[in-house]
N, C-alpha and C. Protein backbone atom coordinates (compact mmCIF):
# COMPACT_ATOMS: atom_id res chain seq x y z
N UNK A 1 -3.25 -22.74 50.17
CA UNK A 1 -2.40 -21.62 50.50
C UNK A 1 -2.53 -20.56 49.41
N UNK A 2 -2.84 -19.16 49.80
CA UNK A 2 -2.94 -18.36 48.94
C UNK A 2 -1.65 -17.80 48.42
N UNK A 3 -1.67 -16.71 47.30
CA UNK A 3 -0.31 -16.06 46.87
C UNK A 3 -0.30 -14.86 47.45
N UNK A 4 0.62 -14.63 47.81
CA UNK A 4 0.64 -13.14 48.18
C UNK A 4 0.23 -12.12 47.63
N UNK A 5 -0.26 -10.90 48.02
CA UNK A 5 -0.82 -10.21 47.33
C UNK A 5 -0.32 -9.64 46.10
N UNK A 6 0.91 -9.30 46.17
CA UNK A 6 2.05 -8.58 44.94
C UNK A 6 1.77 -9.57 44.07
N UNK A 7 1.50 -10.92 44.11
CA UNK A 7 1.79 -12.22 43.12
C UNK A 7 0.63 -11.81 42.57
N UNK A 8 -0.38 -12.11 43.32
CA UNK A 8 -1.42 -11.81 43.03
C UNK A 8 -2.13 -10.37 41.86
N UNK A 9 -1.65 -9.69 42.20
CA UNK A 9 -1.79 -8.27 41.07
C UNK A 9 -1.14 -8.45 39.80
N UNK A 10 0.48 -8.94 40.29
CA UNK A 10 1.36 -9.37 39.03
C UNK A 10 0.21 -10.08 37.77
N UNK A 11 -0.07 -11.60 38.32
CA UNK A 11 -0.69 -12.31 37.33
C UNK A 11 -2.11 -11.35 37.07
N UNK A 12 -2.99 -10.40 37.41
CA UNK A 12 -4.06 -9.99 36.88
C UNK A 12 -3.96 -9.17 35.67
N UNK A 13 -2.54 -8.37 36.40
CA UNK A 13 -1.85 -7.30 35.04
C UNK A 13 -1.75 -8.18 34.41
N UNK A 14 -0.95 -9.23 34.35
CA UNK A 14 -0.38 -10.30 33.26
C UNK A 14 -1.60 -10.82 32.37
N UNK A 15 -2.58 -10.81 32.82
CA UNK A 15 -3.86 -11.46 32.22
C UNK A 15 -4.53 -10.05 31.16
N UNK A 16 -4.06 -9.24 32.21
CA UNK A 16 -5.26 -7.83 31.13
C UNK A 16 -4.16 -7.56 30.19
N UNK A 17 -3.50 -7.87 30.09
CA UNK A 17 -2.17 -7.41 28.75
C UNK A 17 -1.99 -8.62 28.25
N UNK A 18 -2.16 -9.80 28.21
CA UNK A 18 -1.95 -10.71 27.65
C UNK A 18 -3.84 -11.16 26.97
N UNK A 19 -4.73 -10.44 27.33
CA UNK A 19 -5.86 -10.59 26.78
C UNK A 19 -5.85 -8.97 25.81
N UNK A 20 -5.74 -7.95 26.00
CA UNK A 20 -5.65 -6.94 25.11
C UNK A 20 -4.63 -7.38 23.78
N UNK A 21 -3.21 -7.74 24.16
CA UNK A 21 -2.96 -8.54 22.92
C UNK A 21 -3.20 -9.46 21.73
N UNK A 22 -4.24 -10.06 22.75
CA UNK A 22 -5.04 -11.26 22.01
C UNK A 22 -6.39 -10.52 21.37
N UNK A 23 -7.34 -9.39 21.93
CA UNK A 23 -8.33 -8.95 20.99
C UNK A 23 -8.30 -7.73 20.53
N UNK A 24 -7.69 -6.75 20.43
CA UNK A 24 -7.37 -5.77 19.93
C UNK A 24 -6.97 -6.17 18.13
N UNK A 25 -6.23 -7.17 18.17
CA UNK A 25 -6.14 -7.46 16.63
C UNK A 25 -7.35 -7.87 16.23
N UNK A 26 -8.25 -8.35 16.46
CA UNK A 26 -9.62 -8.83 16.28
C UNK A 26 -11.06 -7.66 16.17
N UNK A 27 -10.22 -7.02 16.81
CA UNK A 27 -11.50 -5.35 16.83
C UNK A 27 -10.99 -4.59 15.60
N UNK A 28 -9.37 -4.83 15.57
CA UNK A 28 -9.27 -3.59 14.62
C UNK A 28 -9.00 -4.33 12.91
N UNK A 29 -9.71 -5.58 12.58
CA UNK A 29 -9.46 -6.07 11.90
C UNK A 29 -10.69 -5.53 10.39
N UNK A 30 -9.48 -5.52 9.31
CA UNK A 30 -10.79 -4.80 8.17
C UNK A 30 -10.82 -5.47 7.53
N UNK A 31 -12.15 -5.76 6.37
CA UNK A 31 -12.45 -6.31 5.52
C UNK A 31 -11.07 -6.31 4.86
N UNK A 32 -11.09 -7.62 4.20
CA UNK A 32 -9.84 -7.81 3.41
C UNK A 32 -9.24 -7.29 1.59
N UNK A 33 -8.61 -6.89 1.37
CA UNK A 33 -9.15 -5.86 0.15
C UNK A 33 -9.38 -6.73 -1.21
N UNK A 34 -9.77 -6.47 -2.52
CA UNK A 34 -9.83 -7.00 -3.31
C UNK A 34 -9.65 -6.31 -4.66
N UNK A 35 -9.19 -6.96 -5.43
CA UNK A 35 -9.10 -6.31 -6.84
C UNK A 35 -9.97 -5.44 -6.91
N UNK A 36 -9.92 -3.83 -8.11
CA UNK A 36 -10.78 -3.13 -8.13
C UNK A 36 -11.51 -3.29 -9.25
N UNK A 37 -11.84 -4.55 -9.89
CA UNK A 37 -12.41 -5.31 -11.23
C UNK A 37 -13.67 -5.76 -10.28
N UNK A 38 -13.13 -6.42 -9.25
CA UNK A 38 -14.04 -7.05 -8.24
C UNK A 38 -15.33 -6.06 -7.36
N UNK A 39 -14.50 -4.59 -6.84
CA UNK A 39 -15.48 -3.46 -6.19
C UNK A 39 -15.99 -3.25 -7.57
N UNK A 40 -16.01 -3.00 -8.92
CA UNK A 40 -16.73 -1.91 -9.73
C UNK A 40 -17.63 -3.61 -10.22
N UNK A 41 -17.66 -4.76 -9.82
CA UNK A 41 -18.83 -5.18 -10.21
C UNK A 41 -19.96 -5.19 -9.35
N UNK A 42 -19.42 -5.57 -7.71
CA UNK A 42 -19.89 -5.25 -7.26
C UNK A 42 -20.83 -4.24 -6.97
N UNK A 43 -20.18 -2.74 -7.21
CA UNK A 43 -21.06 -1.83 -7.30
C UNK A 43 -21.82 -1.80 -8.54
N UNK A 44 -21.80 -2.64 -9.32
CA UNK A 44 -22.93 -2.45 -10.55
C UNK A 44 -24.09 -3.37 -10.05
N UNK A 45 -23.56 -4.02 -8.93
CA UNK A 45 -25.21 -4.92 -8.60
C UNK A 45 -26.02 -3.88 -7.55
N UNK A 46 -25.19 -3.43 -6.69
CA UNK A 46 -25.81 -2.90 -5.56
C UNK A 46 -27.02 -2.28 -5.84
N UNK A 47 -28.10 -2.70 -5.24
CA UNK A 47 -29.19 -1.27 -5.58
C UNK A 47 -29.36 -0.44 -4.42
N UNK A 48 -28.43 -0.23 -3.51
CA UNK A 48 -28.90 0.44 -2.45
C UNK A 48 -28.34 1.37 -2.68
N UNK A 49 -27.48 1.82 -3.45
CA UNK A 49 -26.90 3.16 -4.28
C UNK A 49 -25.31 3.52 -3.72
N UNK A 50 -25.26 4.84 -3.70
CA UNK A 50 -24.10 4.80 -4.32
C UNK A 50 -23.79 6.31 -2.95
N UNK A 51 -22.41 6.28 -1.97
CA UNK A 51 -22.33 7.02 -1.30
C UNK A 51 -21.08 7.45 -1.61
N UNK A 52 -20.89 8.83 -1.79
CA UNK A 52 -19.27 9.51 -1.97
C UNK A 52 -19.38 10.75 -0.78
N UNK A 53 -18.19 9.71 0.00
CA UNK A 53 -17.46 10.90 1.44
C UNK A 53 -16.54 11.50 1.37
N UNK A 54 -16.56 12.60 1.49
CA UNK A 54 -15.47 13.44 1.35
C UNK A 54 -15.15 13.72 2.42
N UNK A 55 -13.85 13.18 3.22
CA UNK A 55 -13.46 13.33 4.87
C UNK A 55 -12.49 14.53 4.93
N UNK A 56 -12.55 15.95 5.44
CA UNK A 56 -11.80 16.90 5.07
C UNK A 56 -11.04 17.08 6.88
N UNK A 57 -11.59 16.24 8.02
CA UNK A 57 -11.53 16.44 8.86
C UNK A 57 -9.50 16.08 9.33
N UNK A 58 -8.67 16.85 10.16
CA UNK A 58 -7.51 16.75 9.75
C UNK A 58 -6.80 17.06 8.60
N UNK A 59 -7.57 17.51 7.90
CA UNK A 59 -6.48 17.72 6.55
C UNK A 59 -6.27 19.48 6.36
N UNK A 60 -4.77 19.65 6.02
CA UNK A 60 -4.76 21.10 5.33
C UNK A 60 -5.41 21.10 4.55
N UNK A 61 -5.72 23.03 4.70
CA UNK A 61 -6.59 23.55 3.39
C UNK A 61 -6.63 23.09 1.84
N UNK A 62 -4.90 22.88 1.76
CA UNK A 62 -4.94 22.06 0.30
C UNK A 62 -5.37 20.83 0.27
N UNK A 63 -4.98 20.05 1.01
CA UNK A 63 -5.45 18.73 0.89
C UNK A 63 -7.19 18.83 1.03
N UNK A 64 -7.68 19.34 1.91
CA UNK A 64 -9.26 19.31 2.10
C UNK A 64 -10.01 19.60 0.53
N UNK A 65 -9.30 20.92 0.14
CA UNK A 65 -9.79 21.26 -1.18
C UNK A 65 -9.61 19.81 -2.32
N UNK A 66 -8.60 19.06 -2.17
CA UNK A 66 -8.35 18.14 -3.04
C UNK A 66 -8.89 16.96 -2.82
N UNK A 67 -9.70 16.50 -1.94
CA UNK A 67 -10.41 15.65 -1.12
C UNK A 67 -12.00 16.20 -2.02
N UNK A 68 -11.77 17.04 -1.74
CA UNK A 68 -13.32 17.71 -1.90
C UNK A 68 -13.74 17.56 -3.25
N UNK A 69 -12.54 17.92 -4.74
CA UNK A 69 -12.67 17.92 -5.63
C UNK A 69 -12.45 16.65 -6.31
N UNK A 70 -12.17 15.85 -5.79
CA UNK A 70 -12.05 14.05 -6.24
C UNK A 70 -13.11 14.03 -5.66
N UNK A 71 -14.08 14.03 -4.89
CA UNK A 71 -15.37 13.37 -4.24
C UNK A 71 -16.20 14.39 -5.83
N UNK A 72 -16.03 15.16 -5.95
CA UNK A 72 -16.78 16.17 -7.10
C UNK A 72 -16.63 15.42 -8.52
N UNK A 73 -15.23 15.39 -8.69
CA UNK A 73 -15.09 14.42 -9.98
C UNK A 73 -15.65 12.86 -9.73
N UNK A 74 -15.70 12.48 -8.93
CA UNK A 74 -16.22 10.85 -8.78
C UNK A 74 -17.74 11.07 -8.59
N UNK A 75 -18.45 11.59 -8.49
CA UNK A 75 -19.93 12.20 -8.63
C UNK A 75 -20.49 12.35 -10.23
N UNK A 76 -19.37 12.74 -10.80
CA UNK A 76 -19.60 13.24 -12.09
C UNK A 76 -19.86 11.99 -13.19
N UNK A 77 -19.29 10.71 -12.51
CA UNK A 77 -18.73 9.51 -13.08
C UNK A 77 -20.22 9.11 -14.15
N UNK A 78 -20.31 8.56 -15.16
CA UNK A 78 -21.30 7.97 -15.87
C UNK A 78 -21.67 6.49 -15.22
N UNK A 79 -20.98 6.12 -14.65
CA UNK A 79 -20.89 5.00 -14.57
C UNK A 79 -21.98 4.81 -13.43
N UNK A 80 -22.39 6.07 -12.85
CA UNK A 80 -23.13 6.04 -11.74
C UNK A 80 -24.82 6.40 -12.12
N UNK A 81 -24.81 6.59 -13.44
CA UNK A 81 -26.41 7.28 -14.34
C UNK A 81 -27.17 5.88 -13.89
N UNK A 82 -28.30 6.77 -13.24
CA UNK A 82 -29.10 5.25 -12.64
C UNK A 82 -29.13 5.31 -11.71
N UNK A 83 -28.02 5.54 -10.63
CA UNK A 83 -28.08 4.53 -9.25
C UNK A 83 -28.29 6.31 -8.42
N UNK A 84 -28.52 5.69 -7.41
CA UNK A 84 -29.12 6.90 -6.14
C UNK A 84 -28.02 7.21 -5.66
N UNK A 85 -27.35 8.30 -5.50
CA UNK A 85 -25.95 9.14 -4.83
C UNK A 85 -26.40 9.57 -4.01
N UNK A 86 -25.47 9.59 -3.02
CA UNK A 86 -25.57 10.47 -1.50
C UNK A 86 -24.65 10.79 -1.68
N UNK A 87 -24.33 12.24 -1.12
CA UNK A 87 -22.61 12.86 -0.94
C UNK A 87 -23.11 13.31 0.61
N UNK A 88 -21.63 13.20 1.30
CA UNK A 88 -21.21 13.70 2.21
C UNK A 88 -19.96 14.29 2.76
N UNK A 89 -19.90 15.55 2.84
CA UNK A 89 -19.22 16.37 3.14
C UNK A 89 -18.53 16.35 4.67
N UNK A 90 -18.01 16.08 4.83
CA UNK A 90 -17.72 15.91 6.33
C UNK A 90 -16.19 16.48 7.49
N UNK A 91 -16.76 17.23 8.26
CA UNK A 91 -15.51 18.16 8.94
C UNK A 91 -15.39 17.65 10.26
N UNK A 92 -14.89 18.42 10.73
CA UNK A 92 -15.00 18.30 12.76
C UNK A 92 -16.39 18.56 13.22
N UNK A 93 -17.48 19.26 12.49
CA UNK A 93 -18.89 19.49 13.10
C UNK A 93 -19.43 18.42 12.42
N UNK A 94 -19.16 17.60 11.65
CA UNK A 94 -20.39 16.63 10.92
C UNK A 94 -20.35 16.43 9.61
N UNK A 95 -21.19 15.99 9.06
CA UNK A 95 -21.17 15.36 7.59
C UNK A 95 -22.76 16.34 7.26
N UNK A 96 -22.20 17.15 6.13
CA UNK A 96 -23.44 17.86 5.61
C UNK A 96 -24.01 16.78 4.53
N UNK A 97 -25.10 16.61 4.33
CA UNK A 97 -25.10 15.49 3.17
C UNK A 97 -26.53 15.96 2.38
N UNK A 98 -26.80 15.43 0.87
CA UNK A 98 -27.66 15.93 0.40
C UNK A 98 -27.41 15.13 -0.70
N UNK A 99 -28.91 14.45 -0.97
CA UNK A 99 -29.33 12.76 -2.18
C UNK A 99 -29.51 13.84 -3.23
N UNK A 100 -28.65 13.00 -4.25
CA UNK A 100 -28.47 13.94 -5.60
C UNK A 100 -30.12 13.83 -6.51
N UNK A 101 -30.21 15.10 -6.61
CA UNK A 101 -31.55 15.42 -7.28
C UNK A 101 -32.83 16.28 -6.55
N UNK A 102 -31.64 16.49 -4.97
CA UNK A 102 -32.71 17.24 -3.75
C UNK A 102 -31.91 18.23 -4.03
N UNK A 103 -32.89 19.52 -3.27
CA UNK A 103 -31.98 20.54 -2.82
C UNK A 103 -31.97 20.56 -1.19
N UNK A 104 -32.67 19.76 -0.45
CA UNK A 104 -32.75 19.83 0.94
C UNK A 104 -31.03 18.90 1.54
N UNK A 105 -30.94 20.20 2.30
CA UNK A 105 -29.75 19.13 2.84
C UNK A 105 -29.85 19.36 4.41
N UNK A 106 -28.81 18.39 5.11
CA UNK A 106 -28.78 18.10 6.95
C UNK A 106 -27.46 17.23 7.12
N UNK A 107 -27.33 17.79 8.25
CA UNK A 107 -26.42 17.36 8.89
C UNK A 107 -26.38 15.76 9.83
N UNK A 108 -25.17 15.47 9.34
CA UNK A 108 -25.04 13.71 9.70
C UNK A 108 -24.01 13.97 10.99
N UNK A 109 -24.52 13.72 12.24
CA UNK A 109 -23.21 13.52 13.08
C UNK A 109 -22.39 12.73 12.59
N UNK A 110 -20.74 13.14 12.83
CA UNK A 110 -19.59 12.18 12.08
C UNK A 110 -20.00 10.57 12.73
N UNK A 111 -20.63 10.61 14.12
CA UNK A 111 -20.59 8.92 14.94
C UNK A 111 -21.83 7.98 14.12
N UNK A 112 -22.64 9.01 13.14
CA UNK A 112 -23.73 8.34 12.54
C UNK A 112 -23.31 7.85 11.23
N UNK A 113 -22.72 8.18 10.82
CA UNK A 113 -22.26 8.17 9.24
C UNK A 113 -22.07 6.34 8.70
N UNK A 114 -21.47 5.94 9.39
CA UNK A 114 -21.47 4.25 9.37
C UNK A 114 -23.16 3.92 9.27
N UNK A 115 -23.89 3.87 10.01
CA UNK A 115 -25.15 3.65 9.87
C UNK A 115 -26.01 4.11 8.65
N UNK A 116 -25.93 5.22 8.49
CA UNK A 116 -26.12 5.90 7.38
C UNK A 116 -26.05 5.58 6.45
N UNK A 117 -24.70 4.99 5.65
CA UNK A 117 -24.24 4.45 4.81
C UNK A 117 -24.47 3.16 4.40
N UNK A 118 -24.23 2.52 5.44
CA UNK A 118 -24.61 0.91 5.74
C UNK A 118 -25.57 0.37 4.25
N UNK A 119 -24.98 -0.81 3.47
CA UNK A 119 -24.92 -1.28 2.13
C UNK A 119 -25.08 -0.68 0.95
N UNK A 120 -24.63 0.20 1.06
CA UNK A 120 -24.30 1.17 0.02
C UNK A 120 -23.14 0.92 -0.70
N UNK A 121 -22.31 1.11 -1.99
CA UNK A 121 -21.25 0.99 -2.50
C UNK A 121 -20.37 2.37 -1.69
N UNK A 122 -19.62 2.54 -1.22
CA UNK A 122 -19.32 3.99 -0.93
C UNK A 122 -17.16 3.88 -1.23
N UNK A 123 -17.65 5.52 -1.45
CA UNK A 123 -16.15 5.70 -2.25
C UNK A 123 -15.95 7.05 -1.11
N UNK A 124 -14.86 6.77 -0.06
CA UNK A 124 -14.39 7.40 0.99
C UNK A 124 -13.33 7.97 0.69
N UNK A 125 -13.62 9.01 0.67
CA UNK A 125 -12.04 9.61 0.13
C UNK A 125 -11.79 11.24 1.68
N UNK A 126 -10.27 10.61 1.91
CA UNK A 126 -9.92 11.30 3.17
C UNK A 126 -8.29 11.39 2.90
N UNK A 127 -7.58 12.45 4.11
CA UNK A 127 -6.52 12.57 4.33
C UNK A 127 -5.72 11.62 4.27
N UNK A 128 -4.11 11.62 3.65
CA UNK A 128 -3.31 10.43 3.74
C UNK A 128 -2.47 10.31 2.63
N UNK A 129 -1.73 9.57 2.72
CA UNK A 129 -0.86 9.19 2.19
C UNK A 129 -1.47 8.71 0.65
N UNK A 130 -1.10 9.49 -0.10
CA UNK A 130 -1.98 8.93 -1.55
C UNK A 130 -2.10 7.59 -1.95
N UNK A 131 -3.00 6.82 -1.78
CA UNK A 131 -3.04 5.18 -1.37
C UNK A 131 -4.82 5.16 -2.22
N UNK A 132 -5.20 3.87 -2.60
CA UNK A 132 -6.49 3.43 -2.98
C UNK A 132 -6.16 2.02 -2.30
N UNK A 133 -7.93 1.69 -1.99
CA UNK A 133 -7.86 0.67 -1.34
C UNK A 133 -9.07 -0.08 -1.99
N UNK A 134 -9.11 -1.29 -2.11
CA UNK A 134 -11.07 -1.71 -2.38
C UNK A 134 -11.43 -3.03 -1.71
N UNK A 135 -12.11 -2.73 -0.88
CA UNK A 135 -13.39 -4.01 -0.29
C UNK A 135 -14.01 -4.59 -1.04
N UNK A 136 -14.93 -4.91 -0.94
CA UNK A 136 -16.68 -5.75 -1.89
C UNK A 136 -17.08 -4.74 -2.01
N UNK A 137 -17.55 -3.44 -1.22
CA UNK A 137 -18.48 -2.38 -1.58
C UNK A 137 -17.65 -0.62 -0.85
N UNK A 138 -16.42 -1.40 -0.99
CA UNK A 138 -15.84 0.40 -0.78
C UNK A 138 -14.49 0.57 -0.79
N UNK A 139 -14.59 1.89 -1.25
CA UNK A 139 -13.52 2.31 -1.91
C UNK A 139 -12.53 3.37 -0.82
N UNK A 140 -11.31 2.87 -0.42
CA UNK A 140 -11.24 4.21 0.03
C UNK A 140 -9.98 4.94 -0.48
N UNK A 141 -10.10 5.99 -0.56
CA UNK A 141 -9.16 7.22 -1.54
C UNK A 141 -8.58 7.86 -0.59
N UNK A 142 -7.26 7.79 -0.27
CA UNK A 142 -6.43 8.16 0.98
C UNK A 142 -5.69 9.65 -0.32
N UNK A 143 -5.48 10.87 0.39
CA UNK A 143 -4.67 11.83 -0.57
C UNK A 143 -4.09 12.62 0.55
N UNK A 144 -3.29 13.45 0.01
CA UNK A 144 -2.70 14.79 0.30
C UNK A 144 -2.50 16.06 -0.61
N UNK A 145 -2.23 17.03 0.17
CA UNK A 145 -1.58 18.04 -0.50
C UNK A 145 -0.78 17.90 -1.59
N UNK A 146 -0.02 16.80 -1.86
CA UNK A 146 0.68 16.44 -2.86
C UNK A 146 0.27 15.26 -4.05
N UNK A 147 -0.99 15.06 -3.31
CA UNK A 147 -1.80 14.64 -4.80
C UNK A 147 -2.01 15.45 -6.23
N UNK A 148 -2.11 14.51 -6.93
CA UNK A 148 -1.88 15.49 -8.60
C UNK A 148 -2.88 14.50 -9.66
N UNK A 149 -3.65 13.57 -9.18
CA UNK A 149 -4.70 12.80 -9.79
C UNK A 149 -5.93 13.61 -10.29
N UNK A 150 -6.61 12.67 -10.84
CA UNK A 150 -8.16 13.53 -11.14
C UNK A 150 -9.54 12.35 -10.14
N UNK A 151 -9.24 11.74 -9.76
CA UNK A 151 -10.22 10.90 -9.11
C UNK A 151 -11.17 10.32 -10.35
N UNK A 152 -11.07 10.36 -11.31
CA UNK A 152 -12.58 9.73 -12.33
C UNK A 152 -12.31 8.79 -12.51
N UNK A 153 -13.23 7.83 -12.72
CA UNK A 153 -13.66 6.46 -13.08
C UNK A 153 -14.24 6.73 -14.74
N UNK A 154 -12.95 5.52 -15.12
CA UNK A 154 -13.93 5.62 -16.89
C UNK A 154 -13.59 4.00 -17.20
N UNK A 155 -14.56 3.88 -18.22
CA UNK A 155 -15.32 2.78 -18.95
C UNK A 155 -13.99 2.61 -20.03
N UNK A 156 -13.23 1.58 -20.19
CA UNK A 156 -12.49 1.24 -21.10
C UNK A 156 -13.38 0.49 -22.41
């Protein structure tokens, strides 16, 4: 004997919301963070170098400018003499990017930028709530308008 049709729809909804509950935490799940003793050794092994994003996309003019100039001061870092830098600049049209020591630069679609990057140490710095975060190989630098930091990394 079958269920009626209404029964029938009931339990399918019941299934697609009771399975979105179940993998949605699983898609949106991130590397787990770790001491930042742990990212800066890490990044001293990496040889695949060294990426600083500057995400200006959503952010006021102040904040973008302050995004922009922590990705500038963390470029500057010594700690990086040696290793291969990429910067990327990145808005609503894309990520301008350009390997330190070129003058040629191009544009990264924003959907490429993950690939791009891919085992690199990278230090992401974007809109937000003034927050630091660290993975195994990244950093990310959440700011605002009401940031008042300098972004540098120094050698104690």
């Amino acid at each position: 004997m079958a269920l009626p049709q209404k029964y029938q729809c009931a339990i399918i909804v019941l299934m697609l919301v009771l399975g979105l509950v179940l993998v949605v935490p699983i898609i949106q799940a991130e590397a787990p963070t770790v001491p930042f003793s742990i990212f800066m050794t890490n990044m001293m092994k990496n040889d695949k170098g060294i990426a600083i994003v500057m995400d200006i996309r959503g952010a006021d003019a102040e904040a973008a400018r302050k995004i922009m100039q922590c990705g500038t001061n963390l470029a500057g870092s010594q700690l990086f003499v040696g290793k291969e830098r990429s910067h990327y600049a990145c808005d609503n049209s894309g990520c301008l990017t350009a390997e330190m020591g070129s003058s040629k630069q191009r544009t990264v679609p924003y959907a490429d930028l993950e690939n791009e990057i891919a085992g690199k140490t990278v230090f992401y710095v974007k809109e937000g709530k003034p927050d630091n975060r660290f993975t195994t190989i990244r950093s990310t630098i959440t700011l605002d308008e009401t940031f008042n930091g300098n972004c540098q990394i120094t050698v104690k």
